[in-house]
N, C-alpha and C. Protein backbone atom coordinates (compact mmCIF):
# COMPACT_ATOMS: atom_id res chain seq x y z
N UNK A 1 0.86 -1.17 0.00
CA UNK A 1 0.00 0.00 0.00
C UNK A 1 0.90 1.23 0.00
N UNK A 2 0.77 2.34 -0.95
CA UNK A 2 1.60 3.11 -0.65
C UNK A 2 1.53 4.11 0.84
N UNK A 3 2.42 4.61 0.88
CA UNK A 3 2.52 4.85 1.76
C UNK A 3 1.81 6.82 1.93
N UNK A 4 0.81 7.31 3.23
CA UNK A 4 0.35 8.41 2.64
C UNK A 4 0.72 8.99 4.43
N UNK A 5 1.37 10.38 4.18
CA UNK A 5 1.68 10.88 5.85
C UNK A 5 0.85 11.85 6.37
N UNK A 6 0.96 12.43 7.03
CA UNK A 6 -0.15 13.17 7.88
C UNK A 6 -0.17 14.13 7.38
N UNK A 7 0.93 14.88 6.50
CA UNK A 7 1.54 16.09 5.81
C UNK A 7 0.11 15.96 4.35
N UNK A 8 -0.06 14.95 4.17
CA UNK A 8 -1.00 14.85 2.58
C UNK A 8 -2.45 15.23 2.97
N UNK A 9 -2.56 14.89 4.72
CA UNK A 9 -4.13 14.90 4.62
C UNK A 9 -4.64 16.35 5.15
N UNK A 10 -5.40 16.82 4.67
CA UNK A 10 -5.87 18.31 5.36
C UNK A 10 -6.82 17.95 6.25
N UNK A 11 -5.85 18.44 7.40
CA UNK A 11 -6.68 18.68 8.43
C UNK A 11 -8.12 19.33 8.93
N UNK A 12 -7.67 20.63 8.14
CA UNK A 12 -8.95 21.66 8.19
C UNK A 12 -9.98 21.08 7.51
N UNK A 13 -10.43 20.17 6.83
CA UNK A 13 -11.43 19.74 6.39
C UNK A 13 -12.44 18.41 7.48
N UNK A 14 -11.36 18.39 8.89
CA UNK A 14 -12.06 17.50 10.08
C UNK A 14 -12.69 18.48 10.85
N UNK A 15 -14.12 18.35 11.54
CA UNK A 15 -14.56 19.03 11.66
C UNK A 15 -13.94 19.64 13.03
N UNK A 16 -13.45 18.75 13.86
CA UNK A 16 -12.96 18.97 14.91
C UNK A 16 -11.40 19.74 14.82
N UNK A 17 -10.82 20.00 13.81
CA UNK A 17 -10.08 20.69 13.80
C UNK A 17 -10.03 22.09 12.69
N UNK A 18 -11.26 21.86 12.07
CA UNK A 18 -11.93 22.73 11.24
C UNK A 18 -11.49 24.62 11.58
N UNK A 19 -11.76 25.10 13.07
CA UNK A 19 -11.36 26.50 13.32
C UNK A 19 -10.02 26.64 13.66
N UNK A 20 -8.98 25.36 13.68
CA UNK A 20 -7.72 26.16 13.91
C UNK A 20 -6.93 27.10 13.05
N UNK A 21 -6.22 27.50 13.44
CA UNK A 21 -5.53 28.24 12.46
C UNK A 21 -4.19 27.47 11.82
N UNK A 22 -3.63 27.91 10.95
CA UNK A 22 -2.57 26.83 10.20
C UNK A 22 -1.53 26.56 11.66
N UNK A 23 -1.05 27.84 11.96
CA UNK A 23 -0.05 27.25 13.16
C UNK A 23 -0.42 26.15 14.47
N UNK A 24 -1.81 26.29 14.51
CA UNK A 24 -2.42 25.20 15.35
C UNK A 24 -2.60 23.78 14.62
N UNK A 25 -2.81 23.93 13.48
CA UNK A 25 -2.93 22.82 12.94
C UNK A 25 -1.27 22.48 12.45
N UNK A 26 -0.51 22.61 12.73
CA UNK A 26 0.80 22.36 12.42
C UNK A 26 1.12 21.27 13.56
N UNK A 27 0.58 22.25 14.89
CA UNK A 27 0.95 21.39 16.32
C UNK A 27 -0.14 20.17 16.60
N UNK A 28 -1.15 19.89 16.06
CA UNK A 28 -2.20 18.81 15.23
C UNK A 28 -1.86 17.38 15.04
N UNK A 29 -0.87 18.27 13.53
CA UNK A 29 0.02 17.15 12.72
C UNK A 29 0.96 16.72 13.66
N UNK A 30 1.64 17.29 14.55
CA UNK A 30 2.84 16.65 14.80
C UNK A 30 2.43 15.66 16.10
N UNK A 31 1.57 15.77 16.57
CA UNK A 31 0.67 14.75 17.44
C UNK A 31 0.05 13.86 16.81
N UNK A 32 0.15 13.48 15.53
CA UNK A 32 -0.51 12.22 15.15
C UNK A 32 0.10 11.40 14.92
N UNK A 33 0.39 10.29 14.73
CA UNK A 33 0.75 9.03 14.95
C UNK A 33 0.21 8.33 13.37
N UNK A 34 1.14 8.06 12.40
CA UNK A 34 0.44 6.82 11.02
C UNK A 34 0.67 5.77 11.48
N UNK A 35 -0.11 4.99 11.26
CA UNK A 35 -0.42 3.60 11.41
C UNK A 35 -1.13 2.77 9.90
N UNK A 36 -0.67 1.35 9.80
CA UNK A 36 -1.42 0.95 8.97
C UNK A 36 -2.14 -0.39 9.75
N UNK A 37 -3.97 -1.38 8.78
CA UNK A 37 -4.11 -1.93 9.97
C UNK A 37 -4.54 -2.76 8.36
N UNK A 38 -4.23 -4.42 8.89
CA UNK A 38 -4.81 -5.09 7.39
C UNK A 38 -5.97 -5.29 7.47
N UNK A 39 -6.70 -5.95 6.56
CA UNK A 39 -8.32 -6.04 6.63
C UNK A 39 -8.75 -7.45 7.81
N UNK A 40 -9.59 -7.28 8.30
CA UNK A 40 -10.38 -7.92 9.36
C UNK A 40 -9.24 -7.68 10.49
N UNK A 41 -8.45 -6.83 11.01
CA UNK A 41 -8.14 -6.42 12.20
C UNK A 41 -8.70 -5.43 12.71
N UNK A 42 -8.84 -5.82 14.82
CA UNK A 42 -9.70 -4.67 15.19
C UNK A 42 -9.29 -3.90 15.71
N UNK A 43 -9.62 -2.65 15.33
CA UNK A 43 -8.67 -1.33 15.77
C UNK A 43 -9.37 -0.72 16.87
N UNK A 44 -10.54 -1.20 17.33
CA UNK A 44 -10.69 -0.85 18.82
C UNK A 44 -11.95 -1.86 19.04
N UNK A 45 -12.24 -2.14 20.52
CA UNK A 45 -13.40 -3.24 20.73
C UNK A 45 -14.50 -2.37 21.89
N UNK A 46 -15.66 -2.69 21.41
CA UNK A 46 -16.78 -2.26 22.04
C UNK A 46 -16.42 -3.03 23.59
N UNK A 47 -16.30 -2.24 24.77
CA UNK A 47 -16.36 -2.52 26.18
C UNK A 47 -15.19 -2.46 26.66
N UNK A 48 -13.96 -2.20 25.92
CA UNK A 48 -12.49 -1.92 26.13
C UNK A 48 -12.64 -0.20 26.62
N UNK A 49 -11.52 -0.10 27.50
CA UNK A 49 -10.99 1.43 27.18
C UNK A 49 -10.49 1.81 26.34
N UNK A 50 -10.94 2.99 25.77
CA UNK A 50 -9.74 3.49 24.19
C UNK A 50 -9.18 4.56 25.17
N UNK A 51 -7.88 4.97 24.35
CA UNK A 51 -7.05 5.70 24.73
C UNK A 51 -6.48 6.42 23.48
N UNK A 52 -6.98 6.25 22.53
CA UNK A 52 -6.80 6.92 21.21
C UNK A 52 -8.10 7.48 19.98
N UNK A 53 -7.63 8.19 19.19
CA UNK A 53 -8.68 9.30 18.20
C UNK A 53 -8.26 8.70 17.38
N UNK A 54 -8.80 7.62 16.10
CA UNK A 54 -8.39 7.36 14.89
C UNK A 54 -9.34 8.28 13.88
N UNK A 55 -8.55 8.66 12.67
CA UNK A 55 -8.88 9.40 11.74
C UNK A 55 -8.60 8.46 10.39
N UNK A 56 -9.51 8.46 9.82
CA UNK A 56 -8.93 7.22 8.24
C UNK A 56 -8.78 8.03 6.80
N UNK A 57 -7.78 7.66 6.46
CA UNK A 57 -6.64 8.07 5.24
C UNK A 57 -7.24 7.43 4.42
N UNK A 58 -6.93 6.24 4.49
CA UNK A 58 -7.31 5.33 2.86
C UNK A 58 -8.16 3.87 3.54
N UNK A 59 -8.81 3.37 2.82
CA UNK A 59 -9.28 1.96 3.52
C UNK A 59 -11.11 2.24 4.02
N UNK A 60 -11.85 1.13 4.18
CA UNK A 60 -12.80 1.39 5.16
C UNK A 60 -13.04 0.36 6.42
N UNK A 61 -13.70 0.70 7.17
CA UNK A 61 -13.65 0.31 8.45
C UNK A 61 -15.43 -0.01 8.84
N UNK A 62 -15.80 -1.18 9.50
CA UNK A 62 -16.74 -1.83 9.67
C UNK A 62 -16.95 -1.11 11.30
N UNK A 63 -18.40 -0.35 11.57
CA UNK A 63 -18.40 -0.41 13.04
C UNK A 63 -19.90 -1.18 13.39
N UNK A 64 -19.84 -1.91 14.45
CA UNK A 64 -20.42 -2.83 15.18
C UNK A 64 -20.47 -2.62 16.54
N UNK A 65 -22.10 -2.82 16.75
CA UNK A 65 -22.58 -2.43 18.24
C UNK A 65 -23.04 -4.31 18.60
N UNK A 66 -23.02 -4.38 19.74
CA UNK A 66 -23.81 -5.54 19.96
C UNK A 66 -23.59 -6.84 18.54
N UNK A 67 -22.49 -6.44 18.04
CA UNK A 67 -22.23 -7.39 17.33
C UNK A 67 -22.52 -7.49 15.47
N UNK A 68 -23.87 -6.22 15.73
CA UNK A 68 -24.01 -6.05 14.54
C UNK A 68 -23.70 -4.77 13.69
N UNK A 69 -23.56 -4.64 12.40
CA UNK A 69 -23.04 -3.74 11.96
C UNK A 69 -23.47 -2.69 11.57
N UNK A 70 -23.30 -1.38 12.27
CA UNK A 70 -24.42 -0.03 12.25
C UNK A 70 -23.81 0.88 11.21
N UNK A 71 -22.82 0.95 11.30
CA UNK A 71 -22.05 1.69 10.26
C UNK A 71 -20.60 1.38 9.17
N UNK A 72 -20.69 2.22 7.88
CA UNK A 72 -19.44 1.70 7.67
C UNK A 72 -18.49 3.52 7.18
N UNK A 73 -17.24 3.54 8.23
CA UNK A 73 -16.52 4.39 7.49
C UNK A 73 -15.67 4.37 6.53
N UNK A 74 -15.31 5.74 6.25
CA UNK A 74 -14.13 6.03 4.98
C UNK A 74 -13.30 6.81 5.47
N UNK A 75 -12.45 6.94 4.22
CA UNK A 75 -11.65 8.00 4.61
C UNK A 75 -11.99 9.40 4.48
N UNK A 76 -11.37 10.38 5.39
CA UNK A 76 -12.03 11.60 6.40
C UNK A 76 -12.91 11.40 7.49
N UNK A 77 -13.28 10.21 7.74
CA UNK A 77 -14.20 9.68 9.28
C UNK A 77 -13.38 9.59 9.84
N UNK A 78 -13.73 9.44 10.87
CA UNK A 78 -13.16 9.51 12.38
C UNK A 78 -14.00 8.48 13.14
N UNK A 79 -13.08 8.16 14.50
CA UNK A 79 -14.51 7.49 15.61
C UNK A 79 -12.92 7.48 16.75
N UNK A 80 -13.37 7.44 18.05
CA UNK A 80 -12.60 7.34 19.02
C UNK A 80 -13.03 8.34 19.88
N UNK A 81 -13.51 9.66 19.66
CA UNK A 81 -12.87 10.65 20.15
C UNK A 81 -13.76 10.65 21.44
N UNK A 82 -14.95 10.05 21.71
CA UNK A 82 -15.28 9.93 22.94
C UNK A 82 -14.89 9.42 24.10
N UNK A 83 -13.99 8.45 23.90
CA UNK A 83 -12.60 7.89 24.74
C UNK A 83 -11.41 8.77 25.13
N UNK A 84 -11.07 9.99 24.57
CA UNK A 84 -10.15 10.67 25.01
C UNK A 84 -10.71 11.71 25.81
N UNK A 85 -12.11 11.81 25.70
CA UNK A 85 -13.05 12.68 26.56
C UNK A 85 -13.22 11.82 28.00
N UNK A 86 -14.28 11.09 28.09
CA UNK A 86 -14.17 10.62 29.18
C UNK A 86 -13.56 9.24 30.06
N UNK A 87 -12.91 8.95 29.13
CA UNK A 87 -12.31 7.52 29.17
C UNK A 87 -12.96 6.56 29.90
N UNK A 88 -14.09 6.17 29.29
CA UNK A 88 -15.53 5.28 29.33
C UNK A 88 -14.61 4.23 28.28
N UNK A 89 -15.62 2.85 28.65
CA UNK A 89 -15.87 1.88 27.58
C UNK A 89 -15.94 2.14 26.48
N UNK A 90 -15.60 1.59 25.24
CA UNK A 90 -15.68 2.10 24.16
C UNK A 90 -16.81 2.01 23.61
N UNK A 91 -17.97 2.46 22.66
CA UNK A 91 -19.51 2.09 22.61
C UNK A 91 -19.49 1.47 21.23
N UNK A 92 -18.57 0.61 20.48
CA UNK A 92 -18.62 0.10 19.46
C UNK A 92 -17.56 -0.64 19.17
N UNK A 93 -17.25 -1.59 18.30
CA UNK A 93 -16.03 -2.11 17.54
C UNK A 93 -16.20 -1.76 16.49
N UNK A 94 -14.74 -1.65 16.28
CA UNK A 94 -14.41 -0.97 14.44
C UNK A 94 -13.49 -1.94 14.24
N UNK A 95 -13.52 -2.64 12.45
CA UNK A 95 -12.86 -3.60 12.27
C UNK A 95 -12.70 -3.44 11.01
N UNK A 96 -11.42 -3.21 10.94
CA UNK A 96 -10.90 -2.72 9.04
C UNK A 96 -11.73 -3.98 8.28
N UNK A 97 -12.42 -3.33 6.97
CA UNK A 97 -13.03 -4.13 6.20
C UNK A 97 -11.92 -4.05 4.57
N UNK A 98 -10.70 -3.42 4.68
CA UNK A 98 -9.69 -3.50 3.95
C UNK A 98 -8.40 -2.86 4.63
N UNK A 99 -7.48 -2.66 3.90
CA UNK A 99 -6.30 -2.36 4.14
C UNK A 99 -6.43 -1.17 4.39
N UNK A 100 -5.35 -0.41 5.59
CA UNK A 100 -6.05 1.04 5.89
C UNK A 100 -5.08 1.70 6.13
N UNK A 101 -4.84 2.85 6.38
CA UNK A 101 -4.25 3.60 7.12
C UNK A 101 -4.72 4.66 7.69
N UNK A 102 -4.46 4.86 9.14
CA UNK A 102 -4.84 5.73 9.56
C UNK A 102 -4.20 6.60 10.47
N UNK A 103 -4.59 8.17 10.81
CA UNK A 103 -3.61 8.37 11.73
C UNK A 103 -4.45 8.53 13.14
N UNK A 104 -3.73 8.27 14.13
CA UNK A 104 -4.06 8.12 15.47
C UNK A 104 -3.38 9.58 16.05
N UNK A 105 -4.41 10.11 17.46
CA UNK A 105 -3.88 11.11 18.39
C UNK A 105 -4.31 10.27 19.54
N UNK A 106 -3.11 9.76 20.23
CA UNK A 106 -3.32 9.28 22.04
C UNK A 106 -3.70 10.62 22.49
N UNK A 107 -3.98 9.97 24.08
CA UNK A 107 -4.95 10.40 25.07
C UNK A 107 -3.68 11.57 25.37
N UNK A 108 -2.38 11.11 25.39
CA UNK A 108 -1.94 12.72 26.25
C UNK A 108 -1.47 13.27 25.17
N UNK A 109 -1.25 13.21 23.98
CA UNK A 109 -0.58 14.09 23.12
C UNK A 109 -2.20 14.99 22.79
N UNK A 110 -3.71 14.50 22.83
CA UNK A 110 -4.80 15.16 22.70
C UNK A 110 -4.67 16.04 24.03
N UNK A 111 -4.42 15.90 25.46
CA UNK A 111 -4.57 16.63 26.46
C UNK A 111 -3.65 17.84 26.13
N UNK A 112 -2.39 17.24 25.73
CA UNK A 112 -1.42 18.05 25.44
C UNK A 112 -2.00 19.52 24.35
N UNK A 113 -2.57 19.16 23.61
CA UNK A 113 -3.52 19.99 22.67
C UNK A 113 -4.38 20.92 23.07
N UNK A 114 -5.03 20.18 24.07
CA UNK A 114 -6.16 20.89 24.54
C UNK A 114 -5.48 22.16 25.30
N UNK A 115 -4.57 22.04 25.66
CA UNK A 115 -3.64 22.85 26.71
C UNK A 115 -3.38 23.97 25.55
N UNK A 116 -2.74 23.81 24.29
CA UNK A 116 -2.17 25.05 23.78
C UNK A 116 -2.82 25.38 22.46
N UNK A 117 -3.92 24.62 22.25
CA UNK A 117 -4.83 25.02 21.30
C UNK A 117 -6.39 24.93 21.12
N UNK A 118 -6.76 26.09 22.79
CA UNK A 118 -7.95 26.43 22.92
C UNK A 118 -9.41 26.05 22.18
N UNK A 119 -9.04 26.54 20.79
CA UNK A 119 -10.16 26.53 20.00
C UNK A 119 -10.81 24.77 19.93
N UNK A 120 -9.48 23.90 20.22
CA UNK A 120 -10.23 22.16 20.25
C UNK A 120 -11.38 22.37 21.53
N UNK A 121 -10.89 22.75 22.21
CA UNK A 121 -12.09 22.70 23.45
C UNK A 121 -13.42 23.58 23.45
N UNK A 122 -13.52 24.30 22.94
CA UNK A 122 -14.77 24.74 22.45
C UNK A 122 -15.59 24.25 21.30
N UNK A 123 -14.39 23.44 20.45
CA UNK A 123 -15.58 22.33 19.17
C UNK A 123 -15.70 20.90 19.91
N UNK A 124 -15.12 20.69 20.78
CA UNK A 124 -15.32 19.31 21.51
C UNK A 124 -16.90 20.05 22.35
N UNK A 125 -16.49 20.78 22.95
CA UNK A 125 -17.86 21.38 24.10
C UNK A 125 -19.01 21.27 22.88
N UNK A 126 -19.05 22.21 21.98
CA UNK A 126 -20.38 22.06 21.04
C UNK A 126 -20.56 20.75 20.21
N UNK A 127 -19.75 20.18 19.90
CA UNK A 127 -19.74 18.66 19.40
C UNK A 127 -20.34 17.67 20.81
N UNK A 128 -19.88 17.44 21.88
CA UNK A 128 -20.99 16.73 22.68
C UNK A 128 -22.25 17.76 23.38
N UNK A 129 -22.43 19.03 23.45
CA UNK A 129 -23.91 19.44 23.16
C UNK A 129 -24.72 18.73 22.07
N UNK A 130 -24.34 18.62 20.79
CA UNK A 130 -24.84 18.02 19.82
C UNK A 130 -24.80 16.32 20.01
N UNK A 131 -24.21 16.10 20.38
CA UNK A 131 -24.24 14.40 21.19
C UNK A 131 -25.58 14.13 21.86
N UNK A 132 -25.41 15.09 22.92
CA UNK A 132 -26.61 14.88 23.77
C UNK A 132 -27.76 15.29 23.49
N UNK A 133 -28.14 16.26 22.51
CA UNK A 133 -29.61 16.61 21.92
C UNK A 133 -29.97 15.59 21.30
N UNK A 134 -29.19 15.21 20.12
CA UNK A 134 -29.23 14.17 19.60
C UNK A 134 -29.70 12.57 20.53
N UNK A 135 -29.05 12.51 21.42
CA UNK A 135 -29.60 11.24 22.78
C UNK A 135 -30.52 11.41 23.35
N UNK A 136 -30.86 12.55 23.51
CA UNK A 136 -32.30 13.00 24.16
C UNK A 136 -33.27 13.03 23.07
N UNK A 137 -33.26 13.60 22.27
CA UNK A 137 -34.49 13.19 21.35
C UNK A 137 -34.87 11.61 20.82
N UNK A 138 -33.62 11.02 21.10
CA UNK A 138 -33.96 9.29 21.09
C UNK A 138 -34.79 9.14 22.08
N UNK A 139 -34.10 9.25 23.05
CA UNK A 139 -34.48 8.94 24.30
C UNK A 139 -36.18 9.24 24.68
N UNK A 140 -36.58 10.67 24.31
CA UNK A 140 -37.64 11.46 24.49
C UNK A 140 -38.74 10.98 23.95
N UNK A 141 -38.43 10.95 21.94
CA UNK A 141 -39.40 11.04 21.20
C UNK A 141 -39.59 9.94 20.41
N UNK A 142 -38.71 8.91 20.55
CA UNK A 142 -38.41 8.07 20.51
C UNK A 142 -37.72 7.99 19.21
């Protein structure tokens, strides 16, 4: 698979890093981590702790609740990032459905972030507002 680095993918087009500015998104890139994962390996398991933010480059990825399969990502998806928030159980498995690459931000190089580039913590704050409206109107209206 060739090989693709964190330098190729634009950041500013994730939503969660969408308002930084280039120099913030510089300090972004250098907190991510490439990884590649082959097909039917699982890159995180529903009821585990995560401790990492995967973002996908190339490849797609199978996610599964209870075993069955609710979604499928691509590349520019994301999933993790509720694990570096409250470091809960994970609420799904994701399981490469091909060859992938992706880049990863651990739990302290994200804290580390949060520390010198403000603007993540105010799209994380309105990103789980939108979590929870979203859960409550399940919840509510059914």
């Amino acid at each position: 698979m060739p090989r693709t680095s964190a330098q190729e993918v634009d950041l500013s087009k994730i939503w969660l890093f969408a308002p930084c500015s280039t120099r913030d998104l510089r300090k972004v890139r250098q907190s991510l981590d490439e990884i590649t994962a082959d097909a039917g390996e699982v890159l995180c398991e529903e009821g585990s702790t995560g401790h990492e933010f995967f973002l996908i480059v190339k490849g797609t990825a199978a996610v599964r609740r209870k075993g069955r399969k609710i979604a499928t990502l691509g590349p520019g998806k994301y999933f993790g990032e509720l694990a570096l928030l409250d470091r809960q159980p994970r609420s799904a498995t994701v399981v490469a459905e091909t060859d992938m690459v992706l880049l990863v931000l651990e739990q302290r190089h994200f804290l580390g972030l949060l520390d010198t580039v403000p603007l993540l913590s105010r799209k994380l704050l309105g990103a789980m507002a939108t979590r929870l409206r979203e859960a409550d109107k399940l919840a509510f209206h059914g």
